[in-house]
C-alpha atoms as a PDB file:
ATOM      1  CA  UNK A   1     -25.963  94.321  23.304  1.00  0.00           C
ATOM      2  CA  UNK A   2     -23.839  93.359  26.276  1.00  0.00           C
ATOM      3  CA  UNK A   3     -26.894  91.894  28.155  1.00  0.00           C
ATOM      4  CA  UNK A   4     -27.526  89.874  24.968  1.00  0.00           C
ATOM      5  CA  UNK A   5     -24.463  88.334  25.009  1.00  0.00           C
ATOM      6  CA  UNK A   6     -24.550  87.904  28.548  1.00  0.00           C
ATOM      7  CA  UNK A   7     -27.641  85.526  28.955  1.00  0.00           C
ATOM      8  CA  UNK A   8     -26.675  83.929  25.455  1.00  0.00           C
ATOM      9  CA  UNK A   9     -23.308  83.245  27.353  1.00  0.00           C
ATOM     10  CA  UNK A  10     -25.417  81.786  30.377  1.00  0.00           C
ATOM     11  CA  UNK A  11     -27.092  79.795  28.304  1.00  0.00           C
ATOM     12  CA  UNK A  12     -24.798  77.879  26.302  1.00  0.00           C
ATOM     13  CA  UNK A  13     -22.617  77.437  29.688  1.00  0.00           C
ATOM     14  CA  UNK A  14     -25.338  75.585  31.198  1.00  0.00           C
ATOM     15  CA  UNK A  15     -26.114  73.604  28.274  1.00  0.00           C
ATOM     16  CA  UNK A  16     -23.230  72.258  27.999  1.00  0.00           C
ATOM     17  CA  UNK A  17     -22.408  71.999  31.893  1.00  0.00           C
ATOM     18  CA  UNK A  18     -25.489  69.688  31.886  1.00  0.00           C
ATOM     19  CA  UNK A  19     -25.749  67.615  28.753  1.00  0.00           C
ATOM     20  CA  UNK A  20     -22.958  65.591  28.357  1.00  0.00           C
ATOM     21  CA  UNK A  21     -23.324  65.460  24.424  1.00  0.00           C
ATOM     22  CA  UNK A  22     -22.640  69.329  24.227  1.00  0.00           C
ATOM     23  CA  UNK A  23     -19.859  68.957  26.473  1.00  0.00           C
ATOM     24  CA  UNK A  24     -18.396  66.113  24.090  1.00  0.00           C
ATOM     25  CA  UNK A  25     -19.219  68.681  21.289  1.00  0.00           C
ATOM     26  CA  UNK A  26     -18.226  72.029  22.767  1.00  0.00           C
ATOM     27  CA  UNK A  27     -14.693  70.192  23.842  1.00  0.00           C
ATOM     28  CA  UNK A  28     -14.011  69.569  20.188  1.00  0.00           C
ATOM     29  CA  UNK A  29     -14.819  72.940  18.973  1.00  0.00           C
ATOM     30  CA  UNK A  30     -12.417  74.476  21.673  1.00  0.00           C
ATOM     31  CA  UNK A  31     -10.105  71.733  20.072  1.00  0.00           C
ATOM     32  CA  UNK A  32     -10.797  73.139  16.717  1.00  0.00           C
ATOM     33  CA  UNK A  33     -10.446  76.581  17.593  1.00  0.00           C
ATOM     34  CA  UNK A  34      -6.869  75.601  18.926  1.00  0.00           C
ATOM     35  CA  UNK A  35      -5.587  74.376  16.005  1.00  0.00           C
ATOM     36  CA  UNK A  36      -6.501  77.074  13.920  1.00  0.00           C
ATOM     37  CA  UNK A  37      -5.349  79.568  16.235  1.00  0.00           C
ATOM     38  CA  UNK A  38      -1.446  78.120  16.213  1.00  0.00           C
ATOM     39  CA  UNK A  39      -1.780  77.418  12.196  1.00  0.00           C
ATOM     40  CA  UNK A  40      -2.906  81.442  11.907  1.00  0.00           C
ATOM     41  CA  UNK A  41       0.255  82.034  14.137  1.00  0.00           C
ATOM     42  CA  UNK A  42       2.274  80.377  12.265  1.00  0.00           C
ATOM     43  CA  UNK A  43       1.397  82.553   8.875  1.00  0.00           C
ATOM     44  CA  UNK A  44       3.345  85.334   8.021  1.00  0.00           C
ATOM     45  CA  UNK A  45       0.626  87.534   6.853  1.00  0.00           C
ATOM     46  CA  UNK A  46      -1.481  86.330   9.722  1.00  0.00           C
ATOM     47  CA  UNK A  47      -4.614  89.007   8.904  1.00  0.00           C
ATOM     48  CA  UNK A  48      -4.930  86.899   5.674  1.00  0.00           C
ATOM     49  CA  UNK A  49      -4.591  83.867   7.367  1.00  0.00           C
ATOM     50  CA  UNK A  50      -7.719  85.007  10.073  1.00  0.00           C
ATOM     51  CA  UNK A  51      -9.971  86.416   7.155  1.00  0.00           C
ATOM     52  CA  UNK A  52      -9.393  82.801   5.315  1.00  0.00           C
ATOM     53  CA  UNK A  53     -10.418  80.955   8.519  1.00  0.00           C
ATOM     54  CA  UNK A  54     -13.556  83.076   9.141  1.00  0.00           C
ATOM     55  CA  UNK A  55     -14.259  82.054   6.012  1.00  0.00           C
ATOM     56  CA  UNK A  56     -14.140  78.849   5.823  1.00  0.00           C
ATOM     57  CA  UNK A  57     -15.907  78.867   9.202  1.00  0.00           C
ATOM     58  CA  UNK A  58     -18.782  80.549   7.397  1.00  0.00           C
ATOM     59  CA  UNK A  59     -19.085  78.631   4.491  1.00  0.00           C
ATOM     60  CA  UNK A  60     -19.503  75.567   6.764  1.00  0.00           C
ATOM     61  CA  UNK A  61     -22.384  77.205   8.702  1.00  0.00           C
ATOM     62  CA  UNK A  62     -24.274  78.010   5.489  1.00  0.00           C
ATOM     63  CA  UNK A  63     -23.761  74.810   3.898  1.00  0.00           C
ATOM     64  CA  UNK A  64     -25.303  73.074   7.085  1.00  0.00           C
END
């Protein structure tokens, strides 16, 4: 499993080293990922607050 996510981690590192659109794209996912992290910090049941992000993440993969 760990050599799986190994080259998929190669991968998508080189992507987006060399395509400037991924890098645009990647940068605002990290950006994303940010802001969720300090609004789950903020939470006082912070568990809940994860489970409804991952969520919400998942429902936007599925409806794309």
């Amino acid at each position: 499993m760990s050599l799986l996510f190994r080259q998929l981690t190669r991968y998508v590192t080189q992507k987006v080293a060399s395509d400037p659109k991924a890098r645009a794209m990647a940068a605002k996912a990290a950006q994303r990922v940010v802001e969720e992290a300090k609004h789950i910090a903020k939470e006082d049941d912070r568990a809940y607050a994860a489970g409804r992000a991952v969520r919400r993440a998942l429902t936007k993969f599925q409806n794309r």
